[in-house]
PDB file of N, CA and C in Angstrom:
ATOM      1  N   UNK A   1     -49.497 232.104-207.517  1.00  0.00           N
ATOM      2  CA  UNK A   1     -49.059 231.716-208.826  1.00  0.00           C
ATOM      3  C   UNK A   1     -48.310 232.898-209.436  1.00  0.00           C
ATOM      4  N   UNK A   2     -46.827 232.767-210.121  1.00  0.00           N
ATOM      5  CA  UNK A   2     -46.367 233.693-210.527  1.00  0.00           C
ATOM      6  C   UNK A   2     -46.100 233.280-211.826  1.00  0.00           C
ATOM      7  N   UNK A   3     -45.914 234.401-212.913  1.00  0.00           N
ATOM      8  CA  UNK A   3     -45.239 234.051-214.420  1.00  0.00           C
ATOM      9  C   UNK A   3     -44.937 234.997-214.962  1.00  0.00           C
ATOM     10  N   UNK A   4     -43.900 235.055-215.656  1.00  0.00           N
ATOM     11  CA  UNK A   4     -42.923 235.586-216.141  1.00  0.00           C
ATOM     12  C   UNK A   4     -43.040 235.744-217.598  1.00  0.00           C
ATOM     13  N   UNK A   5     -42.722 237.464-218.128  1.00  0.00           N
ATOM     14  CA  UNK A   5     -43.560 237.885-219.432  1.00  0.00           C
ATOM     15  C   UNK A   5     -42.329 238.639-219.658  1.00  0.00           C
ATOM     16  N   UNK A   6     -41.979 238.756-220.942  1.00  0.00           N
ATOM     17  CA  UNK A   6     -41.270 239.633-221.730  1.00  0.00           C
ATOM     18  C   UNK A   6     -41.804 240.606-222.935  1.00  0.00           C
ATOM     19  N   UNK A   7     -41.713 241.760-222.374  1.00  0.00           N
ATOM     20  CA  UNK A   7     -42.864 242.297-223.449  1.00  0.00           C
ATOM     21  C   UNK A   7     -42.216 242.420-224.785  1.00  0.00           C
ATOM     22  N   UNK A   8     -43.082 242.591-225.684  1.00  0.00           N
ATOM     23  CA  UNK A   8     -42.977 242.999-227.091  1.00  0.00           C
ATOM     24  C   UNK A   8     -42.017 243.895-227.827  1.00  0.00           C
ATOM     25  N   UNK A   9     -41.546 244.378-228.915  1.00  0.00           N
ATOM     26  CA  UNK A   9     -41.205 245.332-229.138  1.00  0.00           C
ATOM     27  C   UNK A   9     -41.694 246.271-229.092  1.00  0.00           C
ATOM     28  N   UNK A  10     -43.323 246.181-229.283  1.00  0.00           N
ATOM     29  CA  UNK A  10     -44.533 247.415-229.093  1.00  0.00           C
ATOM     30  C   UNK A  10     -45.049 247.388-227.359  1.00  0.00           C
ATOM     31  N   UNK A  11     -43.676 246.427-226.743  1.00  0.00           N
ATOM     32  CA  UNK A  11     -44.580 246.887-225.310  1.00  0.00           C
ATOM     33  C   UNK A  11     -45.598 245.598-225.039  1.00  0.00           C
ATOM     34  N   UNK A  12     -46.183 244.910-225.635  1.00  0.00           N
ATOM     35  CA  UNK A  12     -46.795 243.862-225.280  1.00  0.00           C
ATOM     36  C   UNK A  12     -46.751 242.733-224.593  1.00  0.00           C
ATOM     37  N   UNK A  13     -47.888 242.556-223.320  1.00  0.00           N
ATOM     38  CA  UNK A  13     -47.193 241.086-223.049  1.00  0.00           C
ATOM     39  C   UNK A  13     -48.308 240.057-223.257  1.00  0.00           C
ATOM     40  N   UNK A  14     -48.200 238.817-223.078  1.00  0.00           N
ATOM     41  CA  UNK A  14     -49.495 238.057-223.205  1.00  0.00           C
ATOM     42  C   UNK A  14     -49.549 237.250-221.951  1.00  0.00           C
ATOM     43  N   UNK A  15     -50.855 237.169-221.380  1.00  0.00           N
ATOM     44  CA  UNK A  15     -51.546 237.205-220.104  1.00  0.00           C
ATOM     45  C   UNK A  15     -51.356 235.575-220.289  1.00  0.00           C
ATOM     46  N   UNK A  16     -50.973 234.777-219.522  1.00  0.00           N
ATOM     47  CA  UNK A  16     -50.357 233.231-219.402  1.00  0.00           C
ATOM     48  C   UNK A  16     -51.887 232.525-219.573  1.00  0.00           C
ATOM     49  N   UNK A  17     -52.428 231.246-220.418  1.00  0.00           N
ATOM     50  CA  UNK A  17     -53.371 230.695-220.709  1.00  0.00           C
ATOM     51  C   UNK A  17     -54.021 230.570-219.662  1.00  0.00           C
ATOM     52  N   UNK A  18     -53.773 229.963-218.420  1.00  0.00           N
ATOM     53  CA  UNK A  18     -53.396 229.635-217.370  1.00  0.00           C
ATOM     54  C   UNK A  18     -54.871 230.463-216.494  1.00  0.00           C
ATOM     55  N   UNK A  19     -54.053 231.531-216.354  1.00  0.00           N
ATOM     56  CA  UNK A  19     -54.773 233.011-215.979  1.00  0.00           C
ATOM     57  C   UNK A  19     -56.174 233.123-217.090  1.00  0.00           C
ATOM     58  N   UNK A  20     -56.079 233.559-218.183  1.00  0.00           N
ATOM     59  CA  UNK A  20     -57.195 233.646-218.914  1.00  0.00           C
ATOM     60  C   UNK A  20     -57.809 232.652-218.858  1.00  0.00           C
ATOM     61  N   UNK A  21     -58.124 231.002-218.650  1.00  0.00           N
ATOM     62  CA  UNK A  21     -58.969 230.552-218.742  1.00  0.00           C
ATOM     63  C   UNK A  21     -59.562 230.717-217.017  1.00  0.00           C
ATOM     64  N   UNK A  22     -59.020 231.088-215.934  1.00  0.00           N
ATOM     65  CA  UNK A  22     -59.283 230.908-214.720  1.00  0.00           C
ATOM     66  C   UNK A  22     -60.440 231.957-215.104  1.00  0.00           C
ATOM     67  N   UNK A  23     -59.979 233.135-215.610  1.00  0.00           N
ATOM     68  CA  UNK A  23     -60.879 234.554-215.076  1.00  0.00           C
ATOM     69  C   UNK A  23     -61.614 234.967-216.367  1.00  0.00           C
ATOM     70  N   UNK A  24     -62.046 233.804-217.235  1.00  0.00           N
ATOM     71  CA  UNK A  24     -62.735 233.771-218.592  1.00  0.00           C
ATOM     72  C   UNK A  24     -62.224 234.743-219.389  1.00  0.00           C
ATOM     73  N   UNK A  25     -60.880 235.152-219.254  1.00  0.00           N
ATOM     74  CA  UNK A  25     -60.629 237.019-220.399  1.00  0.00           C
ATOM     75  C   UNK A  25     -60.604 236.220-221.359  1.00  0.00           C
ATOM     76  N   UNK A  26     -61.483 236.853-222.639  1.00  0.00           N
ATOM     77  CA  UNK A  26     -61.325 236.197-223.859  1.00  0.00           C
ATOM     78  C   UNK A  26     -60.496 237.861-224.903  1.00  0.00           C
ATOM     79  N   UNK A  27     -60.597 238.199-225.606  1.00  0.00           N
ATOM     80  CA  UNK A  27     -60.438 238.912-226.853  1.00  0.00           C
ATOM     81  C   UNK A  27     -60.745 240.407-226.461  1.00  0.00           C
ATOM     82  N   UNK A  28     -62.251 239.941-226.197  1.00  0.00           N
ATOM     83  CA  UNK A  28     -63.351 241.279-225.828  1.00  0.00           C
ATOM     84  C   UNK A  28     -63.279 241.737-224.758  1.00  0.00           C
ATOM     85  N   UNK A  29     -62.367 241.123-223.762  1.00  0.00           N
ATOM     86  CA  UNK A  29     -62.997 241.268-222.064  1.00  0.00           C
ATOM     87  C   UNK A  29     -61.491 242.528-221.723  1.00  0.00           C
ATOM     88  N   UNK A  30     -62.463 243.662-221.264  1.00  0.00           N
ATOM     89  CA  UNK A  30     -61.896 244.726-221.052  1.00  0.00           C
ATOM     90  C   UNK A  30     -61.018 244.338-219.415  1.00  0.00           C
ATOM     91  N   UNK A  31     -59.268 245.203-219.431  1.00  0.00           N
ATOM     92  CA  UNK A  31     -58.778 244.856-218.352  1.00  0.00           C
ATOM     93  C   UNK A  31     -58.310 246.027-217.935  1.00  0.00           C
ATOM     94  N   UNK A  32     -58.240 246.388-216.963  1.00  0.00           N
ATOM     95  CA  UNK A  32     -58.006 247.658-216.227  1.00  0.00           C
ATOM     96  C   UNK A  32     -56.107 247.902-215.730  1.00  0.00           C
ATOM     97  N   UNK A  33     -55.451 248.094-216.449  1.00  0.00           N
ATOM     98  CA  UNK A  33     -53.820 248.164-215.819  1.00  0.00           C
ATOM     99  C   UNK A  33     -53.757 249.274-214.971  1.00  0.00           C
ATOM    100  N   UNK A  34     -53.679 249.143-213.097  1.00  0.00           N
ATOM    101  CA  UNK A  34     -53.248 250.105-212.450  1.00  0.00           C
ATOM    102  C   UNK A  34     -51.427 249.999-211.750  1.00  0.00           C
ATOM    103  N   UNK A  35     -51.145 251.250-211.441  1.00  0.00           N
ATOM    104  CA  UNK A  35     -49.655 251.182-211.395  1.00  0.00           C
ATOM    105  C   UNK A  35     -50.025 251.774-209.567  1.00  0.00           C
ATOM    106  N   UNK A  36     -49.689 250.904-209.235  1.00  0.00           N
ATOM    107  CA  UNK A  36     -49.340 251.050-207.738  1.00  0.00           C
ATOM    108  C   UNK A  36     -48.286 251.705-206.901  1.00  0.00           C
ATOM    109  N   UNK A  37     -47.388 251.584-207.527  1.00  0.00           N
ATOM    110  CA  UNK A  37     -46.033 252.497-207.713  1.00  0.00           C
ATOM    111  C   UNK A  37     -45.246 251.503-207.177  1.00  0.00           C
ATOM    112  N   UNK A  38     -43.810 251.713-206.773  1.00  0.00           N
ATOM    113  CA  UNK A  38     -42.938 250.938-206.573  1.00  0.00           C
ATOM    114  C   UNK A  38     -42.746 249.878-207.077  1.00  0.00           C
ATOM    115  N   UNK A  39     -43.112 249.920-208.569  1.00  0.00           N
ATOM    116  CA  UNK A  39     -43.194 248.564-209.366  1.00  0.00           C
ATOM    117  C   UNK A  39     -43.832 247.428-209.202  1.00  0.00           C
ATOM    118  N   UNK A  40     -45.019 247.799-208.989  1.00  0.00           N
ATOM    119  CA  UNK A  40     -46.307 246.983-208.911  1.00  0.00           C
ATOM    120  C   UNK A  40     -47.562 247.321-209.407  1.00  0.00           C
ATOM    121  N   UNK A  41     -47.447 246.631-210.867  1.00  0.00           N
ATOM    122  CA  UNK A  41     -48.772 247.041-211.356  1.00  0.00           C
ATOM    123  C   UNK A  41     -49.657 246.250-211.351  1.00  0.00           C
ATOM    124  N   UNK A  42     -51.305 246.017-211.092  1.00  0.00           N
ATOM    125  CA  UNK A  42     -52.152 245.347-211.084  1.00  0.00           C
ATOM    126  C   UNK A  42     -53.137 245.546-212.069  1.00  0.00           C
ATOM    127  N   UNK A  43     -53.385 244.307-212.928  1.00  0.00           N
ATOM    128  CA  UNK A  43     -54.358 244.102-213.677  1.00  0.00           C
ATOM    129  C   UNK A  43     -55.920 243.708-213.119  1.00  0.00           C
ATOM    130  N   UNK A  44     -56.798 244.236-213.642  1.00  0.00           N
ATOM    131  CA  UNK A  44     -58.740 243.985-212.742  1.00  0.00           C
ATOM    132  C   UNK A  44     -59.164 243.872-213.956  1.00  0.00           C
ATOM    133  N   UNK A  45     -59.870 242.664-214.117  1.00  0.00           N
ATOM    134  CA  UNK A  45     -60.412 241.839-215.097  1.00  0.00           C
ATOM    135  C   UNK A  45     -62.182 243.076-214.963  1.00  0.00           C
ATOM    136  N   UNK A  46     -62.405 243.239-215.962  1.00  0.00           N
ATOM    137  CA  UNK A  46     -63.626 244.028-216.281  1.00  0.00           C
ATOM    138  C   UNK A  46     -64.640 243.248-216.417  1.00  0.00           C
ATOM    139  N   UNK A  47     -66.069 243.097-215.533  1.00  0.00           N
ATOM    140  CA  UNK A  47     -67.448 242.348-216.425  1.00  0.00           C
ATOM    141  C   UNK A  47     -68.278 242.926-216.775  1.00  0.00           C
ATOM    142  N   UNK A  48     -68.734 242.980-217.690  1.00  0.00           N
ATOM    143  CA  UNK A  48     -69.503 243.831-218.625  1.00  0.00           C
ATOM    144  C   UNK A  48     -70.894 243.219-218.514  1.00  0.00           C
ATOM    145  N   UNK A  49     -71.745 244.390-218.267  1.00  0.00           N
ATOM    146  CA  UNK A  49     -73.431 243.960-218.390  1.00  0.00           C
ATOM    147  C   UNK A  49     -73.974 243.807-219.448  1.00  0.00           C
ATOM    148  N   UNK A  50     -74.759 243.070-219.332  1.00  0.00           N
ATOM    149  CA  UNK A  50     -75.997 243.060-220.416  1.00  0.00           C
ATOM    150  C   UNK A  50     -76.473 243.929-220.812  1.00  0.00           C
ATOM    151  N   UNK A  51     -76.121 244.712-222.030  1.00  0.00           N
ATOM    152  CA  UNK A  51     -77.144 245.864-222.508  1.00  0.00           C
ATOM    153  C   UNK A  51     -78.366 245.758-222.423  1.00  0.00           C
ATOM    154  N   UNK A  52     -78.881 244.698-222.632  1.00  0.00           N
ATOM    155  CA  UNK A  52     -80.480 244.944-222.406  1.00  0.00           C
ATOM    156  C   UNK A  52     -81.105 244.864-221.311  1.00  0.00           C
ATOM    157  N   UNK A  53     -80.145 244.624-219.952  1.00  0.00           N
ATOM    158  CA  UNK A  53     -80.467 244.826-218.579  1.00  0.00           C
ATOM    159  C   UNK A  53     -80.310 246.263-217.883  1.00  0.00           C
ATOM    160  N   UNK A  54     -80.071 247.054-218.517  1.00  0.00           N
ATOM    161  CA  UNK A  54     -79.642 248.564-218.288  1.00  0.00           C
ATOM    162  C   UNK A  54     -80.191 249.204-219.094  1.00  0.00           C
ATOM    163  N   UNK A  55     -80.148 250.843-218.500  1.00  0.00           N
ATOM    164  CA  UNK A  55     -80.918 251.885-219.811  1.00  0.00           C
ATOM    165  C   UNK A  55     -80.111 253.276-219.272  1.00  0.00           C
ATOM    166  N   UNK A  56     -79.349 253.483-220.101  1.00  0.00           N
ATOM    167  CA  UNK A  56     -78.450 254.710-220.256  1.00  0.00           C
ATOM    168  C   UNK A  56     -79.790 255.758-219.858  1.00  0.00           C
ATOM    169  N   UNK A  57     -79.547 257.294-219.190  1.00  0.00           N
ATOM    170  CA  UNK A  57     -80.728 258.347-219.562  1.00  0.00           C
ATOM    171  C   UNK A  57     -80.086 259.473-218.925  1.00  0.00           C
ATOM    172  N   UNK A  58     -80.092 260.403-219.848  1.00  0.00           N
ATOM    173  CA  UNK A  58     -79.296 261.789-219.692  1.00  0.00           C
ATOM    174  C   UNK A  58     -80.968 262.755-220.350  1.00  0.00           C
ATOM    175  N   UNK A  59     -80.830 263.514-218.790  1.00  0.00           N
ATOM    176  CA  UNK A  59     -82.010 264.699-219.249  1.00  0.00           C
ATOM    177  C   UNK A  59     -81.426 265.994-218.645  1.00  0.00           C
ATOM    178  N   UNK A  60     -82.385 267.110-218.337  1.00  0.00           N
ATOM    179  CA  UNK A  60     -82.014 267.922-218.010  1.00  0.00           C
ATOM    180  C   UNK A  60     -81.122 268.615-216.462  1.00  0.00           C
ATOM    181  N   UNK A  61     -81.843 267.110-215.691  1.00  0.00           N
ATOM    182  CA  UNK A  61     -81.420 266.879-214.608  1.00  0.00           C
ATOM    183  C   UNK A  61     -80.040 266.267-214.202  1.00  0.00           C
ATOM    184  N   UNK A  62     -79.719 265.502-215.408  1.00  0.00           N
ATOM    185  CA  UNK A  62     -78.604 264.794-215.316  1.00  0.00           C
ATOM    186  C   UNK A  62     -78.382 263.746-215.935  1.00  0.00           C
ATOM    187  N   UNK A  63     -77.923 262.632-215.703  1.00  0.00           N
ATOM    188  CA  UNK A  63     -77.525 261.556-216.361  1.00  0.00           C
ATOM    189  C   UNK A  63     -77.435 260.355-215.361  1.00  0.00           C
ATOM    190  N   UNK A  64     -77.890 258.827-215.890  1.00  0.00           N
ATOM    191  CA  UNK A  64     -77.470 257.703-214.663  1.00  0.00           C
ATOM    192  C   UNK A  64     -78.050 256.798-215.625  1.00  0.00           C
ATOM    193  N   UNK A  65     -78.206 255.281-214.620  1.00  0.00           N
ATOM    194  CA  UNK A  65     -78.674 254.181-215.693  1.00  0.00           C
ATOM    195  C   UNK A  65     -79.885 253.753-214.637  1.00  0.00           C
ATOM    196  N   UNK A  66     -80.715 253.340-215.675  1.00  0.00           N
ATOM    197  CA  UNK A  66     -82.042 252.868-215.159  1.00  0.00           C
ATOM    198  C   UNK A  66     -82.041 251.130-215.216  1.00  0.00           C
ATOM    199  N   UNK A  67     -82.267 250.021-213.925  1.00  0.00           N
ATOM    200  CA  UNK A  67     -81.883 248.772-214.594  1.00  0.00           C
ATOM    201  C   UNK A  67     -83.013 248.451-214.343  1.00  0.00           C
ATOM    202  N   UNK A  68     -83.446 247.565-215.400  1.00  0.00           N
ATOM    203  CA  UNK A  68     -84.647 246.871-216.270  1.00  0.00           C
ATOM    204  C   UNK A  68     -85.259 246.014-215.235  1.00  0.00           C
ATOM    205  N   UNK A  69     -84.410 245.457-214.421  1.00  0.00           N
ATOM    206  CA  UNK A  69     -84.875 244.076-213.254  1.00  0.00           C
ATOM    207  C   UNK A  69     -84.327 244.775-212.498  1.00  0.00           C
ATOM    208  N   UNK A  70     -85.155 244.659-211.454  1.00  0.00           N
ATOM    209  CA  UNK A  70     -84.768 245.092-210.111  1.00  0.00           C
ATOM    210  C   UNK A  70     -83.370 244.789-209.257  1.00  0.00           C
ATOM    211  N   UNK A  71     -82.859 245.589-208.980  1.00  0.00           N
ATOM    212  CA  UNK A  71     -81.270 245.253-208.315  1.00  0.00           C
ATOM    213  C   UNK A  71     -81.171 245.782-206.777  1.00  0.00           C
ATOM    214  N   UNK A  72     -81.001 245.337-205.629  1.00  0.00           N
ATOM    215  CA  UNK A  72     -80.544 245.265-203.905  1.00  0.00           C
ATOM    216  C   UNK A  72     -79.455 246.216-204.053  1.00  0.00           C
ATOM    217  N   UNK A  73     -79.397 247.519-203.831  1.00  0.00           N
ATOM    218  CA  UNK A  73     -78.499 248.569-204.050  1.00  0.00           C
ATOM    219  C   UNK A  73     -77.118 248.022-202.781  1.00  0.00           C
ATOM    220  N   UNK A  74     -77.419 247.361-201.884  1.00  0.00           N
ATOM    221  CA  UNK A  74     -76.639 246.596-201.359  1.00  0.00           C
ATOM    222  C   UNK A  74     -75.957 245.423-201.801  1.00  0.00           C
ATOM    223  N   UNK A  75     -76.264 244.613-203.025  1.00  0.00           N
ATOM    224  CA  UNK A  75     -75.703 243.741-203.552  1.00  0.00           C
ATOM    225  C   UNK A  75     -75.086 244.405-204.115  1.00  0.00           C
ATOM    226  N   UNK A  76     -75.625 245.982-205.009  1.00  0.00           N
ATOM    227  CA  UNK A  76     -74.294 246.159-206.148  1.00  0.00           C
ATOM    228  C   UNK A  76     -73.493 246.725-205.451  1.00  0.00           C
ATOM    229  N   UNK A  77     -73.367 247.035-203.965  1.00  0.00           N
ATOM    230  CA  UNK A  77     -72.196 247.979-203.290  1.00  0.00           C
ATOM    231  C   UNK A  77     -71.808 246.833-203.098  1.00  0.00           C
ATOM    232  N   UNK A  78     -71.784 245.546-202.490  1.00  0.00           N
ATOM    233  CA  UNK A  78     -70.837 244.574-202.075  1.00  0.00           C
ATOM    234  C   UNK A  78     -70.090 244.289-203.316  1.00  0.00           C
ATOM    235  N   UNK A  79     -70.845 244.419-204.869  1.00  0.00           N
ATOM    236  CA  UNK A  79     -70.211 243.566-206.268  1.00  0.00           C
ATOM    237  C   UNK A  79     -69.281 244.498-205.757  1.00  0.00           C
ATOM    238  N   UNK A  80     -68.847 245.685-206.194  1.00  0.00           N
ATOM    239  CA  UNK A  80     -68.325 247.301-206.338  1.00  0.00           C
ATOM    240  C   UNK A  80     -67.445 246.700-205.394  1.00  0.00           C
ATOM    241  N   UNK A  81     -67.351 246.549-204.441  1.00  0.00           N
ATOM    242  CA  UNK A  81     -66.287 246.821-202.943  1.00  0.00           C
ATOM    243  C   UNK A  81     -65.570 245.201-203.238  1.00  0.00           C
ATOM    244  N   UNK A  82     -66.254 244.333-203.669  1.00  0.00           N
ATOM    245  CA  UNK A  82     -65.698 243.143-204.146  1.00  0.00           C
ATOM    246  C   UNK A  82     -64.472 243.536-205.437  1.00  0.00           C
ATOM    247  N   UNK A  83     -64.538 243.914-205.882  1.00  0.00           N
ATOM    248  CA  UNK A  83     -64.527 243.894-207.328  1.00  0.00           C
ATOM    249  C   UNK A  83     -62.709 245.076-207.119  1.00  0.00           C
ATOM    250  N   UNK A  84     -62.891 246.112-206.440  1.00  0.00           N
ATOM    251  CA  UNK A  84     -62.192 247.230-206.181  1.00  0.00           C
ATOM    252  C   UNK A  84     -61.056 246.220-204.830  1.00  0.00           C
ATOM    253  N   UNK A  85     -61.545 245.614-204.294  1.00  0.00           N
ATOM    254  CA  UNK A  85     -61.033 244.994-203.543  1.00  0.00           C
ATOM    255  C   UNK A  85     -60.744 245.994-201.897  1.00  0.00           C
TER     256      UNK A  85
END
């Protein structure tokens, strides 16, 4: 599927309905613009966790996230390698 955008005077373009309802981007949903070079840039739709399924913790040792329900450190490397493509 291809479509065709003319950006803004500020540079803006708007992501075709089309596309946003496929990959749920609403308002809030963070998108990642990478430039590939040779004039190919790719957009990666961001999903955002549940804050209350995670726990931020920075001590003296360091910093990482603690998750609330148990997670298959192999499922989140497949999300990750999915996701990065």
């Amino acid at each position: 599927m291809t479509h065709t955008a003319i950006p803004s005077i500020k540079g803006q373009i708007t992501i075709p309905a089309e596309i946003r309802t496929k990959y749920n981007i609403g308002k809030d949903t963070p998108v990642v613009i990478e430039d590939q070079g040779k004039g190919i840039i790719t957009l990666k739709i961001m999903r955002m966790v549940e804050n209350d399924s995670i726990e931020y913790y920075e001590d003296k040792g360091g910093f990482g996230l603690n998750f609330k329900k148990p997670i298959d450190p192999q499922v989140l490397i497949d999300a990750i390698k999915k996701i990065d493509g």
